[in-house]
C-alpha atoms as a PDB file:
ATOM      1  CA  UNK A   1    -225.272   1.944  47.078  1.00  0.00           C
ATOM      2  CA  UNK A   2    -227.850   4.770  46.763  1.00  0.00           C
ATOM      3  CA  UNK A   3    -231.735   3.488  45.600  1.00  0.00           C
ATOM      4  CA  UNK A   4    -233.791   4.953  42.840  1.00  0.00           C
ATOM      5  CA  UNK A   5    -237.198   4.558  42.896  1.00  0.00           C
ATOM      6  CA  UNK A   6    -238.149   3.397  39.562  1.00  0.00           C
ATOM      7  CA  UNK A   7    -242.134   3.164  38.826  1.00  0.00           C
ATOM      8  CA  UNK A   8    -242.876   0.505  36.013  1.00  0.00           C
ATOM      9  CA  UNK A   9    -246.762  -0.498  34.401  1.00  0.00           C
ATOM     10  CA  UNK A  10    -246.947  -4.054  33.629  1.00  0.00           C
ATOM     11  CA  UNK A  11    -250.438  -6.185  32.926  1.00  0.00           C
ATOM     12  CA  UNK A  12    -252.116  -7.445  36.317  1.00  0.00           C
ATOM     13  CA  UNK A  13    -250.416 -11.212  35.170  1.00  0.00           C
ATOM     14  CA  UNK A  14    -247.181 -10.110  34.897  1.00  0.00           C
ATOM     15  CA  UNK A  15    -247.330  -8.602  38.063  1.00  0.00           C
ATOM     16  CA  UNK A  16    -248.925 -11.579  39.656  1.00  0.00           C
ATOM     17  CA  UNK A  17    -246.055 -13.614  38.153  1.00  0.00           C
ATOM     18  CA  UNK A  18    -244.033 -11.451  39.668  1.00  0.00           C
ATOM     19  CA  UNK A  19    -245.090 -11.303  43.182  1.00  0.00           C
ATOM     20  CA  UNK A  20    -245.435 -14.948  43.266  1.00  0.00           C
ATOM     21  CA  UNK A  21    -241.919 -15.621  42.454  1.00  0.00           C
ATOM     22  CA  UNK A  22    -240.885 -13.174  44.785  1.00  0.00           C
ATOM     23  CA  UNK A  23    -242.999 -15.358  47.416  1.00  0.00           C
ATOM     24  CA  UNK A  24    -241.538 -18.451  46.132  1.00  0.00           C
ATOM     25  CA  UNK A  25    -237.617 -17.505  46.511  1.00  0.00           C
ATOM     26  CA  UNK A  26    -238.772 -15.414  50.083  1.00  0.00           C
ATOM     27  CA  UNK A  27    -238.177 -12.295  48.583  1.00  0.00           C
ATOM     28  CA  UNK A  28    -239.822  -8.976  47.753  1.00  0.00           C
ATOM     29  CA  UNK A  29    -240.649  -7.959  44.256  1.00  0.00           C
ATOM     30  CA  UNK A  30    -237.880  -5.204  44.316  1.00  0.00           C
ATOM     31  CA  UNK A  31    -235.051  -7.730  45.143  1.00  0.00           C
ATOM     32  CA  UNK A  32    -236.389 -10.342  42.615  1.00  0.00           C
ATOM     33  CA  UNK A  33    -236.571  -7.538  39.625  1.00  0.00           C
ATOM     34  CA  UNK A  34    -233.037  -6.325  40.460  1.00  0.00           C
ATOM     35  CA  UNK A  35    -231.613  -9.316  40.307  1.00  0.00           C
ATOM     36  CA  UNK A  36    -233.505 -10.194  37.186  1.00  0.00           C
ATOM     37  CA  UNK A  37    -231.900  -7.068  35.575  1.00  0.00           C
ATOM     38  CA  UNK A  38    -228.371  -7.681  37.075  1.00  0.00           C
ATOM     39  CA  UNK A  39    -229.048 -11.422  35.664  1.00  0.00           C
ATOM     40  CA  UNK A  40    -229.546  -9.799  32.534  1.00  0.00           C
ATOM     41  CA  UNK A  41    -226.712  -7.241  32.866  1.00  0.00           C
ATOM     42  CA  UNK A  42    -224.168  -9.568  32.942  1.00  0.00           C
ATOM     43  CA  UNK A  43    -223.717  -9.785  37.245  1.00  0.00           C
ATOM     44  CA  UNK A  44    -225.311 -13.147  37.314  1.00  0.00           C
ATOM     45  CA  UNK A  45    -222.275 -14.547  39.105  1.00  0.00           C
ATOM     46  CA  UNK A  46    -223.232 -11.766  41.968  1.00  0.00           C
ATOM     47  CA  UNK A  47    -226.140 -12.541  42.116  1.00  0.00           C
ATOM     48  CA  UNK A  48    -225.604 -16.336  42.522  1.00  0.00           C
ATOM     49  CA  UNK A  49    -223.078 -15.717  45.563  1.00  0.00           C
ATOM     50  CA  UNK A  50    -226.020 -13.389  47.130  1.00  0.00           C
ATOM     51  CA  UNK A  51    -228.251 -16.007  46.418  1.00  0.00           C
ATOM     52  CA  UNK A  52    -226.082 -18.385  47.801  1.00  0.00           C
ATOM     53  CA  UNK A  53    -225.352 -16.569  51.030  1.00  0.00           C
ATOM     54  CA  UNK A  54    -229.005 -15.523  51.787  1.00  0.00           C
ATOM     55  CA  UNK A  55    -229.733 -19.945  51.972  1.00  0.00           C
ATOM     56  CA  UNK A  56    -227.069 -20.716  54.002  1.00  0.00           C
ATOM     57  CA  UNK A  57    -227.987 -17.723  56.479  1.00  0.00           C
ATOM     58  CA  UNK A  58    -231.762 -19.563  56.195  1.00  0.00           C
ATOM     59  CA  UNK A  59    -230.530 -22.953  56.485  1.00  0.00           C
ATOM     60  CA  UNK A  60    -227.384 -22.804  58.691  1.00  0.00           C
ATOM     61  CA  UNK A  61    -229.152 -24.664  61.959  1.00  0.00           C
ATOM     62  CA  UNK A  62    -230.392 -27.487  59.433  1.00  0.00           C
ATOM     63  CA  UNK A  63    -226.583 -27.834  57.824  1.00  0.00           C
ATOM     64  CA  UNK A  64    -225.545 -27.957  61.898  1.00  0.00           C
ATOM     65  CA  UNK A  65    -227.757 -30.378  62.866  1.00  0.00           C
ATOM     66  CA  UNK A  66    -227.089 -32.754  60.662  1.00  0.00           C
ATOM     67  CA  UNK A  67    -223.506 -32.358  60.028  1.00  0.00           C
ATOM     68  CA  UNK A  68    -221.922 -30.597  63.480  1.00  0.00           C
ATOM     69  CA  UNK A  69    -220.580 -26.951  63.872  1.00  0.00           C
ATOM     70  CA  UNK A  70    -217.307 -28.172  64.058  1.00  0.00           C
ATOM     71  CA  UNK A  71    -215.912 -29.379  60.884  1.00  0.00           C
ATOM     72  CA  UNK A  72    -212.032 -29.995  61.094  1.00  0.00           C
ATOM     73  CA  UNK A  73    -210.229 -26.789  59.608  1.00  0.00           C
ATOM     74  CA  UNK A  74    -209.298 -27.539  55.590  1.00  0.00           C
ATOM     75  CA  UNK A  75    -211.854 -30.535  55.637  1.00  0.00           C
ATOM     76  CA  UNK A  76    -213.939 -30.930  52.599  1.00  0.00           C
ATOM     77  CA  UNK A  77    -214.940 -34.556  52.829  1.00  0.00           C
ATOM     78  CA  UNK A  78    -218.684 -35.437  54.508  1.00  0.00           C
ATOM     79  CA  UNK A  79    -219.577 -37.674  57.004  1.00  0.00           C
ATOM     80  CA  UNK A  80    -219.437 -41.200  56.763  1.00  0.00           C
ATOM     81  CA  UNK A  81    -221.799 -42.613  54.528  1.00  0.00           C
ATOM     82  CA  UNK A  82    -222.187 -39.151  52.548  1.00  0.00           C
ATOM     83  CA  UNK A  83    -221.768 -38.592  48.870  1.00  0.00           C
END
């Protein structure tokens, strides 16, 4: 999809707020303020599987070390001793 730049003023702490929740979620103000407006556009449930992709793409090696690459196909139950 094409970008539009889109210049906003805002007080120096709602900016700060806003750059340090960027930080927080390891993203950059532009991402966090779209998805704030496509939370409040009604495309929160996009924005959730985004979400959800971008922290398995950041935690995939901790999910394989501790529970294999290899789960067996159609297997939803965790390893022993896992609830």
């Amino acid at each position: 999809m094409a970008k539009t730049q889109l210049n906003v003023r805002v007080d120096e702490h709602t900016a700060r707020a806003a750059r340090e929740r960027a930080l927080a979620r390891g993203m950059s103000v532009n991402r966090y303020i779209e998805e704030l407006v496509r939370q409040d556009t009604g495309e929160a449930g996009h924005t959730f599987v985004e979400a959800a992709a971008d922290f398995m793409k950041r935690y995939e090696a901790v999910f394989a070390e501790e529970f294999g690459t290899d789960p067996a196909p159609g297997s939803r139950s965790l390893p022993e001793g896992r609830h």
